[in-house]
N, C-alpha and C. Protein backbone atom coordinates (compact mmCIF):
# COMPACT_ATOMS: atom_id res chain seq x y z
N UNK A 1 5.88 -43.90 -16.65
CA UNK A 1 4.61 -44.47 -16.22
C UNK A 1 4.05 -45.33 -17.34
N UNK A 2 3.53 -46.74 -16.78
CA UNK A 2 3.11 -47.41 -17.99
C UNK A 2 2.05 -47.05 -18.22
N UNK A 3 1.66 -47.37 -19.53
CA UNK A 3 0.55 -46.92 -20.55
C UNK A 3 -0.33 -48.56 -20.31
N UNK A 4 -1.88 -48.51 -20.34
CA UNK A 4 -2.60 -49.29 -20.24
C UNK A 4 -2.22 -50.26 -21.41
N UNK A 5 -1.84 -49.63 -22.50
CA UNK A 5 -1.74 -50.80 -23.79
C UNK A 5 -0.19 -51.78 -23.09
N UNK A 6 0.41 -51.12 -22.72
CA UNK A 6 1.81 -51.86 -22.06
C UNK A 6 1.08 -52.83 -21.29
N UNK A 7 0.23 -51.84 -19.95
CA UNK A 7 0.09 -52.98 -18.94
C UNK A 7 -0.39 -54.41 -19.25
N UNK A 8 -1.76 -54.03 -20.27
CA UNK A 8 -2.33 -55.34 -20.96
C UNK A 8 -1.70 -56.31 -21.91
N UNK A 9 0.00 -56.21 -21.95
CA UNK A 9 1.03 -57.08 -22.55
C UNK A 9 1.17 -58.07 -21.47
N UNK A 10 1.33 -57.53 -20.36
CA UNK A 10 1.58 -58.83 -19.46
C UNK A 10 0.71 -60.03 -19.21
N UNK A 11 1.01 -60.97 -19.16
CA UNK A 11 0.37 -62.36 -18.78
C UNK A 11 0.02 -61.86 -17.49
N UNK A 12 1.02 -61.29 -16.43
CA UNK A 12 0.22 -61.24 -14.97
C UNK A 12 -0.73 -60.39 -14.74
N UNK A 13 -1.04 -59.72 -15.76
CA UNK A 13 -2.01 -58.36 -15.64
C UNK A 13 -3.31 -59.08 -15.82
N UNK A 14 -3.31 -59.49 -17.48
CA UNK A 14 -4.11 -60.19 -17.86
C UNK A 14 -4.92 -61.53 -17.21
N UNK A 15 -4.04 -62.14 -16.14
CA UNK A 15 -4.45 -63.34 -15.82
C UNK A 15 -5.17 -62.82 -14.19
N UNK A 16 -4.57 -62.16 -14.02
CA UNK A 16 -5.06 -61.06 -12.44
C UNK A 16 -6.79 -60.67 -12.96
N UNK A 17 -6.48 -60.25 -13.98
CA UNK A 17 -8.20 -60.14 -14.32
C UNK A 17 -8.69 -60.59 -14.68
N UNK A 18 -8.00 -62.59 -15.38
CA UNK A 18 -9.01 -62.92 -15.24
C UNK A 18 -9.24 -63.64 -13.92
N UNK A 19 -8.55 -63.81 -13.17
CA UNK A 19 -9.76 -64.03 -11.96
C UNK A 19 -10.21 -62.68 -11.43
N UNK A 20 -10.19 -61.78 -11.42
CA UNK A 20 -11.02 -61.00 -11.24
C UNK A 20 -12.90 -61.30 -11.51
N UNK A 21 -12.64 -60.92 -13.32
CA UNK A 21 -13.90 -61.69 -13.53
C UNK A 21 -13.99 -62.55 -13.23
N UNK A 22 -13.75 -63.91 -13.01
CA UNK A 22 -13.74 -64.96 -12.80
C UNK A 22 -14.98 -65.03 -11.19
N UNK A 23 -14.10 -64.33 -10.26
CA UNK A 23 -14.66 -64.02 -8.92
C UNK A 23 -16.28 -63.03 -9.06
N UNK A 24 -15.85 -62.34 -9.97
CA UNK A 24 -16.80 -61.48 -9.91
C UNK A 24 -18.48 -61.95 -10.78
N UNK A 25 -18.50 -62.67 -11.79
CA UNK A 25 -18.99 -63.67 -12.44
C UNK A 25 -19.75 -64.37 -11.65
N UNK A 26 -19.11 -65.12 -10.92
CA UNK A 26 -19.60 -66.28 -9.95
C UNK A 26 -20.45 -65.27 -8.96
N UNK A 27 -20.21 -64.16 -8.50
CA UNK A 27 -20.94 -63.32 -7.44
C UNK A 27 -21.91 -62.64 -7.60
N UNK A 28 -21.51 -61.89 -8.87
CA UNK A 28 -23.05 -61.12 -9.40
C UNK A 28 -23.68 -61.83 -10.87
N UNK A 29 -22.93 -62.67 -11.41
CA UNK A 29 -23.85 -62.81 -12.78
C UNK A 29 -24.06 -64.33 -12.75
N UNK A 30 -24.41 -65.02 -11.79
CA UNK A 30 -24.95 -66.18 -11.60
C UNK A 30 -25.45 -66.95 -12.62
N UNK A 31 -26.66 -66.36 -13.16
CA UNK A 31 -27.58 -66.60 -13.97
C UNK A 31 -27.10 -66.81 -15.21
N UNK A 32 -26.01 -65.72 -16.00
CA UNK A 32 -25.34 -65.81 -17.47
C UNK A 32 -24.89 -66.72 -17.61
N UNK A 33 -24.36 -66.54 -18.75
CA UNK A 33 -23.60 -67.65 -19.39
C UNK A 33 -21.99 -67.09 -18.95
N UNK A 34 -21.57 -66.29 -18.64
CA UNK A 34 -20.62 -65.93 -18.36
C UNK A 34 -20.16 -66.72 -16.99
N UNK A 35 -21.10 -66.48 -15.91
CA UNK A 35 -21.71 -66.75 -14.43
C UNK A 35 -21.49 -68.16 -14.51
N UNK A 36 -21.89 -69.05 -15.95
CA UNK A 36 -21.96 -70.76 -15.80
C UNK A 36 -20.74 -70.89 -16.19
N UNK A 37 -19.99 -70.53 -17.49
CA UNK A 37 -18.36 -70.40 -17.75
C UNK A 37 -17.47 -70.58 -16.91
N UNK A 38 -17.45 -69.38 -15.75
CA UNK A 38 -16.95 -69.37 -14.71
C UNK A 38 -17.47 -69.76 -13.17
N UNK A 39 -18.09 -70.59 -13.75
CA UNK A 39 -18.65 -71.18 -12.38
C UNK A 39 -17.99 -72.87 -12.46
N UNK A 40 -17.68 -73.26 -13.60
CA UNK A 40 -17.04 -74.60 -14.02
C UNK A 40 -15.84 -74.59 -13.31
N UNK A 41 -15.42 -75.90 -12.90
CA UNK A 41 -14.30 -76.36 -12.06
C UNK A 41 -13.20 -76.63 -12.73
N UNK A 42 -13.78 -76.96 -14.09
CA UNK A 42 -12.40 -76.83 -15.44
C UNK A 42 -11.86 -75.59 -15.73
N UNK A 43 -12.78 -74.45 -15.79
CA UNK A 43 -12.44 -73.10 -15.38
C UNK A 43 -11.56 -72.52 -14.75
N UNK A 44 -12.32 -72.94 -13.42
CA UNK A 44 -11.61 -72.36 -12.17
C UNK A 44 -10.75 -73.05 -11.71
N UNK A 45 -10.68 -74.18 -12.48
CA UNK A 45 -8.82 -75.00 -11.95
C UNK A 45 -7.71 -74.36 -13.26
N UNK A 46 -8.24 -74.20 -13.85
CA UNK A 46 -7.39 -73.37 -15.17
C UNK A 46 -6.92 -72.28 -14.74
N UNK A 47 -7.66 -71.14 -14.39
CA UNK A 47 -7.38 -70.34 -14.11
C UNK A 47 -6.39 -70.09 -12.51
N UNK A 48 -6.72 -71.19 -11.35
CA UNK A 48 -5.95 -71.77 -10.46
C UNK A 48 -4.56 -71.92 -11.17
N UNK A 49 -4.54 -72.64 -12.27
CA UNK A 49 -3.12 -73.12 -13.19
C UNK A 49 -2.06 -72.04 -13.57
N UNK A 50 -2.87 -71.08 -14.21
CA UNK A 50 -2.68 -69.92 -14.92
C UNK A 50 -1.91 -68.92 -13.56
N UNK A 51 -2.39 -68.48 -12.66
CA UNK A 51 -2.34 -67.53 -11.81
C UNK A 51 -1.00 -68.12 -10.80
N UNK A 52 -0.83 -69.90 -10.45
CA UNK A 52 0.07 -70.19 -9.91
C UNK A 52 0.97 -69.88 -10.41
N UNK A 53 1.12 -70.35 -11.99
CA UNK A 53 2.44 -69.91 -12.60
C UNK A 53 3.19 -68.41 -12.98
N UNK A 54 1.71 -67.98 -12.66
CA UNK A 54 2.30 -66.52 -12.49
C UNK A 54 3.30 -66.06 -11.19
N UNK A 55 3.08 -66.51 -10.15
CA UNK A 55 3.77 -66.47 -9.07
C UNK A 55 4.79 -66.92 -8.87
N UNK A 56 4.87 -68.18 -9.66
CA UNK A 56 6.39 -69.44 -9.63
C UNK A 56 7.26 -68.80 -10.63
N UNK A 57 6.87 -68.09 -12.11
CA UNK A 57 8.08 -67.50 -13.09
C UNK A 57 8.07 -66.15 -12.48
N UNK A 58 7.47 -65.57 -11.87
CA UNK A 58 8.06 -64.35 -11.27
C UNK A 58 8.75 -64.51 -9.95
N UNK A 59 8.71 -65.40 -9.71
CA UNK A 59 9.74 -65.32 -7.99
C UNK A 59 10.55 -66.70 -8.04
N UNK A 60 10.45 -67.04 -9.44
CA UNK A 60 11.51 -67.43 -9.42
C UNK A 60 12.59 -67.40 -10.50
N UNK A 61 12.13 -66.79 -11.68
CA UNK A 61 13.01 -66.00 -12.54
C UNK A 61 12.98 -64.91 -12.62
N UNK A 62 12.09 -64.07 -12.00
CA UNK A 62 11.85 -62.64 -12.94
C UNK A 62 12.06 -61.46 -11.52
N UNK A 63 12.03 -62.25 -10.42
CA UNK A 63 11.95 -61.83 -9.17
C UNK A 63 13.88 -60.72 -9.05
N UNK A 64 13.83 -59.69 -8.82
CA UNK A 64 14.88 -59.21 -8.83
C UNK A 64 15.66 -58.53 -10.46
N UNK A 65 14.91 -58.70 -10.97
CA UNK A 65 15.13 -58.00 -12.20
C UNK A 65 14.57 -56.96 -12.31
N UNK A 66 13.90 -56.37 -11.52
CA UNK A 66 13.27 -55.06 -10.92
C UNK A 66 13.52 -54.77 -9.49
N UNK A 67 13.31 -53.36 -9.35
CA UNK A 67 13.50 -53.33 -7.67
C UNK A 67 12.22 -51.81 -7.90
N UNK A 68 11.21 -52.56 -7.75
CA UNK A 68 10.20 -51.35 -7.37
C UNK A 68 9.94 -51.26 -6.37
N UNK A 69 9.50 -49.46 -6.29
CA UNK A 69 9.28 -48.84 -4.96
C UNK A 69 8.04 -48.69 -4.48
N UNK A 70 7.65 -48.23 -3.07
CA UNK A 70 6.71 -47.62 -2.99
C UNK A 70 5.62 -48.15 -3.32
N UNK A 71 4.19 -47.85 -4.13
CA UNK A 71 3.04 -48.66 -4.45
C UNK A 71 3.26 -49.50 -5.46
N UNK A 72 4.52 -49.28 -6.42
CA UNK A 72 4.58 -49.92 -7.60
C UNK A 72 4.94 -50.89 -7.10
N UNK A 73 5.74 -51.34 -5.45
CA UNK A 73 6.20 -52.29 -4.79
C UNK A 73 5.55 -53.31 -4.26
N UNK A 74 3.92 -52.55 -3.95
CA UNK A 74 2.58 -53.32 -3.02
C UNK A 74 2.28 -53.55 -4.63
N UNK A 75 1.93 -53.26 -5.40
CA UNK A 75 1.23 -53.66 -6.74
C UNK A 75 2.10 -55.03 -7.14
N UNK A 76 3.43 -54.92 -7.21
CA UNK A 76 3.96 -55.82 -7.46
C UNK A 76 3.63 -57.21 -6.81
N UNK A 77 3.87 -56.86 -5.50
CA UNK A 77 3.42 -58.23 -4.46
C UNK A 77 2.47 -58.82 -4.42
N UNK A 78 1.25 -58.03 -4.53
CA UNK A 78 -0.66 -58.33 -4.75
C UNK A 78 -0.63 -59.13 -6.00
N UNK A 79 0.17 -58.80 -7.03
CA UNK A 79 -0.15 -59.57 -8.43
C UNK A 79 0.82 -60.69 -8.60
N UNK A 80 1.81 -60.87 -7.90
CA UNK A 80 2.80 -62.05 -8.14
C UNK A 80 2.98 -62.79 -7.03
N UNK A 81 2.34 -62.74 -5.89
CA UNK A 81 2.10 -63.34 -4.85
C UNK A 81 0.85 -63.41 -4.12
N UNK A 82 0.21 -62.22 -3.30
CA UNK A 82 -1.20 -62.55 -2.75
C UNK A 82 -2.29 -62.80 -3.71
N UNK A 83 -2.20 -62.53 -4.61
CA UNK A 83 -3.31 -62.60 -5.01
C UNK A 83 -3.39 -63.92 -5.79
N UNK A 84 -2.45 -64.53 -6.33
CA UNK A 84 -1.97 -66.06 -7.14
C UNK A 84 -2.32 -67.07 -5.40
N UNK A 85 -1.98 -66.97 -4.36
CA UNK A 85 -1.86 -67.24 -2.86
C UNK A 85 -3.69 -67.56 -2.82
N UNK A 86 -4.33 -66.52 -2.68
CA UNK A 86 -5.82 -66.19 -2.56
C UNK A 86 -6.15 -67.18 -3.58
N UNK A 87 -5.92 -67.14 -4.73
CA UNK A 87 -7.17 -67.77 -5.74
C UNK A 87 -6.37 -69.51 -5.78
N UNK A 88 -5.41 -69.59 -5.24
CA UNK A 88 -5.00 -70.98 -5.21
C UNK A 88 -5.82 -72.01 -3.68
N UNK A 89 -5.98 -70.67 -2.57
CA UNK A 89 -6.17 -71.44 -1.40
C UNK A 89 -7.94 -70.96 -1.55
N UNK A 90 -8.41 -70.16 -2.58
CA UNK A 90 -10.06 -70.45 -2.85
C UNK A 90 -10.31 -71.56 -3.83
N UNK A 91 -9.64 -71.73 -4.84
CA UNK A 91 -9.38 -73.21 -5.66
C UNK A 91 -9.27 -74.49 -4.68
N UNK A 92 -8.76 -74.78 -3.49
CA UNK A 92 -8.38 -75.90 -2.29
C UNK A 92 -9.76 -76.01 -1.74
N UNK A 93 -10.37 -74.85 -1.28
CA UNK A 93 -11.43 -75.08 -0.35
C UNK A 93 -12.24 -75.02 -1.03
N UNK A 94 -13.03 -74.59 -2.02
CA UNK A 94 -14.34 -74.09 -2.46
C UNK A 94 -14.62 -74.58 -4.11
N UNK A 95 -13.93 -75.02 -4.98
CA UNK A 95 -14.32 -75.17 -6.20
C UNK A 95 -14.01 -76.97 -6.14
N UNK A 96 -15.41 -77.49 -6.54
CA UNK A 96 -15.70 -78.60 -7.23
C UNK A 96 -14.84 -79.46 -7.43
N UNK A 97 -14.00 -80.39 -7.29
CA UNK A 97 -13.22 -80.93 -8.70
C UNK A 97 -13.42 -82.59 -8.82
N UNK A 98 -14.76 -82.73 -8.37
CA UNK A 98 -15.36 -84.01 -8.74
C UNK A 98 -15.21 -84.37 -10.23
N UNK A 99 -15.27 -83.70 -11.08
CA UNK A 99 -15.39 -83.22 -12.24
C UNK A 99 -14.15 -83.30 -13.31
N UNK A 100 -13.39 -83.03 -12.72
CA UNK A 100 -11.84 -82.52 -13.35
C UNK A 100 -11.29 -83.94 -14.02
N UNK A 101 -10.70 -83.96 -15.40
CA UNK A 101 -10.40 -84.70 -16.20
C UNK A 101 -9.05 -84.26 -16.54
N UNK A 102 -8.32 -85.44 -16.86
CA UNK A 102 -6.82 -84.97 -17.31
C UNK A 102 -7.02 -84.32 -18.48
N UNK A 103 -7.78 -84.80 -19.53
CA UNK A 103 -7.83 -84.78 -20.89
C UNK A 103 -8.56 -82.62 -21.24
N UNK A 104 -8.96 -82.38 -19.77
CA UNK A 104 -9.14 -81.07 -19.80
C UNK A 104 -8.04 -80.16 -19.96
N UNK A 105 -6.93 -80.85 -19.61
CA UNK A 105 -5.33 -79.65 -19.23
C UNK A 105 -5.17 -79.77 -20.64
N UNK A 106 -5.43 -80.07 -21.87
CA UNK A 106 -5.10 -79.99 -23.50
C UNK A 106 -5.52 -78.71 -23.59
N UNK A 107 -6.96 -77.90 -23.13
CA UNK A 107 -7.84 -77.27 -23.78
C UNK A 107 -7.27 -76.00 -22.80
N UNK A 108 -6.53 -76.22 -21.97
CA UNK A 108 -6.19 -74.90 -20.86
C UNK A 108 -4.61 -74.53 -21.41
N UNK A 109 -4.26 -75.33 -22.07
CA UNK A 109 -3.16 -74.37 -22.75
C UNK A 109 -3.63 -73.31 -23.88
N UNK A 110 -4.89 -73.18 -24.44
CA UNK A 110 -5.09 -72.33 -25.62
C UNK A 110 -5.00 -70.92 -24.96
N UNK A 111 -5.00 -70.38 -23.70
CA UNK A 111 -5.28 -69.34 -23.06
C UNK A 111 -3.41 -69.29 -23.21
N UNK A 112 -2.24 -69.57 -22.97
CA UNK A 112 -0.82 -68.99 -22.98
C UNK A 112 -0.63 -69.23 -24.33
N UNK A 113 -1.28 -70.41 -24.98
CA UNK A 113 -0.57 -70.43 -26.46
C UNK A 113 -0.86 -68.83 -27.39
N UNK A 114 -2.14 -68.96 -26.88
CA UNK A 114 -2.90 -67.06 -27.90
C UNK A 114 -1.87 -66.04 -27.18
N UNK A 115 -1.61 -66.50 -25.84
CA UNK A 115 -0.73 -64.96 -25.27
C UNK A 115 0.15 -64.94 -26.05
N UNK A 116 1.00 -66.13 -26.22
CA UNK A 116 2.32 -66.36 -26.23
C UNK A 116 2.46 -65.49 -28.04
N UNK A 117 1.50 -65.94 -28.93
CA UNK A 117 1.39 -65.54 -30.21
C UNK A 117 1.09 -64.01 -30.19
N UNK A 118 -0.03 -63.74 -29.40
CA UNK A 118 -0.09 -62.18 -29.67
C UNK A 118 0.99 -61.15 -29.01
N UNK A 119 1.77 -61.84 -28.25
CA UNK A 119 3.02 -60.96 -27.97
C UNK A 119 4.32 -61.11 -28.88
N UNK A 120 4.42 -62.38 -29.20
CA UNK A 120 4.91 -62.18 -30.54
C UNK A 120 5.00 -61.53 -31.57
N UNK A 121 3.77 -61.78 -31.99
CA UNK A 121 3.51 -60.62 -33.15
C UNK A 121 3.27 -59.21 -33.06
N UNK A 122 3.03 -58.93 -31.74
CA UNK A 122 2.94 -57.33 -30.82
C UNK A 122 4.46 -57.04 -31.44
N UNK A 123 5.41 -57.95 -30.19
CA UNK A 123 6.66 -57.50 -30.33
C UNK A 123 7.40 -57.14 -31.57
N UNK A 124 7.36 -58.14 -32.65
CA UNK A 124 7.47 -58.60 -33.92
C UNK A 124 7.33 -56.88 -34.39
N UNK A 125 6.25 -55.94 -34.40
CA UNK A 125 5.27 -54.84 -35.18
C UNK A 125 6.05 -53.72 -34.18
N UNK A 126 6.74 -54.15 -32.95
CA UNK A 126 6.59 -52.78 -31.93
C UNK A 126 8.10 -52.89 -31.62
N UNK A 127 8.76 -54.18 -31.42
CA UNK A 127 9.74 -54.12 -31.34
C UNK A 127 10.47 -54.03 -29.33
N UNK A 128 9.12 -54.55 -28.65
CA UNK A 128 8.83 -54.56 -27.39
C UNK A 128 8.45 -55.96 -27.03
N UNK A 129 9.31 -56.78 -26.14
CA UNK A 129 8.35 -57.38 -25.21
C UNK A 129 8.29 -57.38 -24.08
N UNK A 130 7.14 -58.41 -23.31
CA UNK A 130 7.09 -57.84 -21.58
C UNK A 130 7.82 -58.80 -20.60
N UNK A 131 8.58 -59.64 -21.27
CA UNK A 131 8.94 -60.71 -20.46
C UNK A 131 10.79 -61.26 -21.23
N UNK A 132 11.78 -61.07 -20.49
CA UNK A 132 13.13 -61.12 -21.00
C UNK A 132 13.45 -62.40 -21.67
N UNK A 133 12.38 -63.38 -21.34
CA UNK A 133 12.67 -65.18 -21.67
C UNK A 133 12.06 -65.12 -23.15
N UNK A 134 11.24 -63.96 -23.83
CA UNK A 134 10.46 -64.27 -24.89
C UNK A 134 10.89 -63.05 -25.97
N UNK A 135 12.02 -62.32 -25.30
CA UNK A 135 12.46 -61.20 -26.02
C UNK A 135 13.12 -61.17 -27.45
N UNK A 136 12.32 -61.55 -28.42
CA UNK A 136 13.24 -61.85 -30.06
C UNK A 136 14.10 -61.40 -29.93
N UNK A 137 14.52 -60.00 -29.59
CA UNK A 137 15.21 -59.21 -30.33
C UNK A 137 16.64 -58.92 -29.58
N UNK A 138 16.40 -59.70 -28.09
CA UNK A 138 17.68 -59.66 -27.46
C UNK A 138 18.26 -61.06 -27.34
N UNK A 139 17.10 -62.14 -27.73
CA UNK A 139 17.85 -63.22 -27.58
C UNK A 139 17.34 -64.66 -28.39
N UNK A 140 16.93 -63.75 -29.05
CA UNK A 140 16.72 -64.64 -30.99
C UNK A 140 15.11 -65.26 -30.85
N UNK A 141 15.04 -66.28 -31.94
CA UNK A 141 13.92 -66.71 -32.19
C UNK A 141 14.20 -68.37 -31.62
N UNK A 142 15.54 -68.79 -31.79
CA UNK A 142 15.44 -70.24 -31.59
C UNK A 142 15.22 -70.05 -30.03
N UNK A 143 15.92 -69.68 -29.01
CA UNK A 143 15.73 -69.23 -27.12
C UNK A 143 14.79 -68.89 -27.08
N UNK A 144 13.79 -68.13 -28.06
CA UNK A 144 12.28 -67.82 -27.45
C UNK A 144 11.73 -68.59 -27.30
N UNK A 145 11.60 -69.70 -28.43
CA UNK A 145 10.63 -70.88 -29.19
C UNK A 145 10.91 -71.89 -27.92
N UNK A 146 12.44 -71.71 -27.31
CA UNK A 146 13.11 -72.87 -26.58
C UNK A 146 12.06 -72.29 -25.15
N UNK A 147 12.25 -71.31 -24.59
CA UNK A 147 11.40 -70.82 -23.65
C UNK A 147 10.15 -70.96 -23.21
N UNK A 148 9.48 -70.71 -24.66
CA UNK A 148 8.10 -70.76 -24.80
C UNK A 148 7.96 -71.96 -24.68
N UNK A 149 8.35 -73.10 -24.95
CA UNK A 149 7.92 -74.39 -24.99
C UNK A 149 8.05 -74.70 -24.09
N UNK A 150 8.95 -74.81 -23.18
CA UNK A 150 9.36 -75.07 -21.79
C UNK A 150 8.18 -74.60 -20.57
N UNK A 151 7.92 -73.24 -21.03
CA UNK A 151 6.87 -72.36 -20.37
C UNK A 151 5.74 -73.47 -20.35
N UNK A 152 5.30 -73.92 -21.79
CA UNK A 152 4.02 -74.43 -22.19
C UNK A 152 3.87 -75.59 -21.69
N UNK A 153 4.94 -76.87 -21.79
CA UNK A 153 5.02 -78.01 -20.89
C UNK A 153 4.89 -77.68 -19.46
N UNK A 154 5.52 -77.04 -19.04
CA UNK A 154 5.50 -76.69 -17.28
C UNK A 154 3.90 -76.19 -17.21
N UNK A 155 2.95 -75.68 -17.72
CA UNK A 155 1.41 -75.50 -17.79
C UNK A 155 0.93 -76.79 -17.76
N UNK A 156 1.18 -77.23 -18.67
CA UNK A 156 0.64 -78.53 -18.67
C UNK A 156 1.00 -79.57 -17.73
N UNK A 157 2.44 -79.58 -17.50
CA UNK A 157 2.64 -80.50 -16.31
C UNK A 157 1.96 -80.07 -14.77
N UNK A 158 1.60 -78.56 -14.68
CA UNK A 158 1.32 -78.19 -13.64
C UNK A 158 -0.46 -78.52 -13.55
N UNK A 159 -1.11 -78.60 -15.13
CA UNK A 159 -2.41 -78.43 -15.07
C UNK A 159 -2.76 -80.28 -14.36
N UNK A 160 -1.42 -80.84 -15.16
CA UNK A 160 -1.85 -82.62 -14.82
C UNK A 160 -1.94 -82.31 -13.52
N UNK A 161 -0.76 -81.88 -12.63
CA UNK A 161 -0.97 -82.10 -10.89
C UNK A 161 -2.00 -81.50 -10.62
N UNK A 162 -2.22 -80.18 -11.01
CA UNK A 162 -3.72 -79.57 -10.25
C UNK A 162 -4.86 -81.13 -10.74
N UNK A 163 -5.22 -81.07 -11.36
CA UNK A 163 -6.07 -82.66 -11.57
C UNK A 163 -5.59 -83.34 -10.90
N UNK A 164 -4.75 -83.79 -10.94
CA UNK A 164 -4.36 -85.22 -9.87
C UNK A 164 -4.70 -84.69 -8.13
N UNK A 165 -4.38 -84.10 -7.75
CA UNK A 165 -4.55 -83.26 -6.62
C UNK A 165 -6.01 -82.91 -6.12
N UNK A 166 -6.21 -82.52 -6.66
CA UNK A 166 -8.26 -82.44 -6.67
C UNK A 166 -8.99 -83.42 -7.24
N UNK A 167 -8.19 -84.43 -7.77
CA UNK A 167 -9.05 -85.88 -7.50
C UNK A 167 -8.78 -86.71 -6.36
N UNK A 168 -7.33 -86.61 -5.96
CA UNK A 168 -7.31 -87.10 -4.44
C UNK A 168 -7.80 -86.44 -3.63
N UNK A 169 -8.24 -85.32 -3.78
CA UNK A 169 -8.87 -84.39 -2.62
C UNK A 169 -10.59 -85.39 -2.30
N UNK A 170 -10.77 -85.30 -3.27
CA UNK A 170 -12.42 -85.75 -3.63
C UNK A 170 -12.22 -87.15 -2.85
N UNK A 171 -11.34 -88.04 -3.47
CA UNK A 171 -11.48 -89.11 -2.86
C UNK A 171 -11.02 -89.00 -0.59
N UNK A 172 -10.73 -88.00 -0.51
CA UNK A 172 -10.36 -88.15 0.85
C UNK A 172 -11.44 -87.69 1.56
């Protein structure tokens, strides 16, 4: 059974909550600064960014490298599919993107670059990581770095289309 410090290694855990807050922010804390944070369309297309790619490297690399059962099976699906599904087709209908600038997708990679480092250096101290593409220790430092970068462009190429996409939206 995983241990909460495990679960909070994953990017999909982590990114699941943050739209969580994200949703939850916008509903009850209006007023904060938290509430205005996440009430931004640079935000909430980031996090749109973030949560797609959670769905696209798990079903399409990571998909079958497990075979969970039972609830660990519905948990699986809710976090690497419906729920990436949900906050992509509430991103389409409901968030802003009058707003949205290319020059914003620079500032939405700092959210995988910090992951990408603190699992590093997790792994680095523990000798664990949560994802087989970033694993030092089974498949070196130059294939991680090669991974990670690859990972990091595909964010960014994905953050340009979400912008491009919700500026043609606006204009239609």
């Amino acid at each position: 059974m995983p241990t909460l410090k495990i679960l909070l290694s994953f990017f999909t855990v982590l990114t699941n909550l943050g739209v969580a807050i994200c949703l939850a922010a916008q509903l009850l804390l209006k007023q904060t600064a938290l509430g205005v944070f996440f009430s931004k369309s640079s935000t909430q297309t980031a996090i749109a960014v973030y949560i797609f790619l959670v769905a696209l490297v798990y079903n399409v690399a990571l998909r079958g490298l497990d075979q969970p059962q039972g609830w660990h099976s519905l948990s699986n699906e809710l976090l690497h599919v419906i729920n990436p599904l949900l906050f992509v087709i509430y991103w389409i209908a409901f968030v802003d993107k009058a707003k949205l600038e290319y020059k914003q997708t620079i500032g939405w990679l700092v959210y995988p670059l910090l992951y990408v480092i603190f699992i590093v250096i997790r792994g680095y101290l523990i000798r664990q990581y949560p994802y087989p593409f970033i694993n030092v220790v089974k498949i070196g430092y130059p294939k991680a770095i090669l991974n990670t970068t690859i990972i990091l462009v595909v964010f960014w190429i994905l953050s340009l289309i979400f912008v491009f996409a919700g500026k043609k939206t606006v204009k239609a």
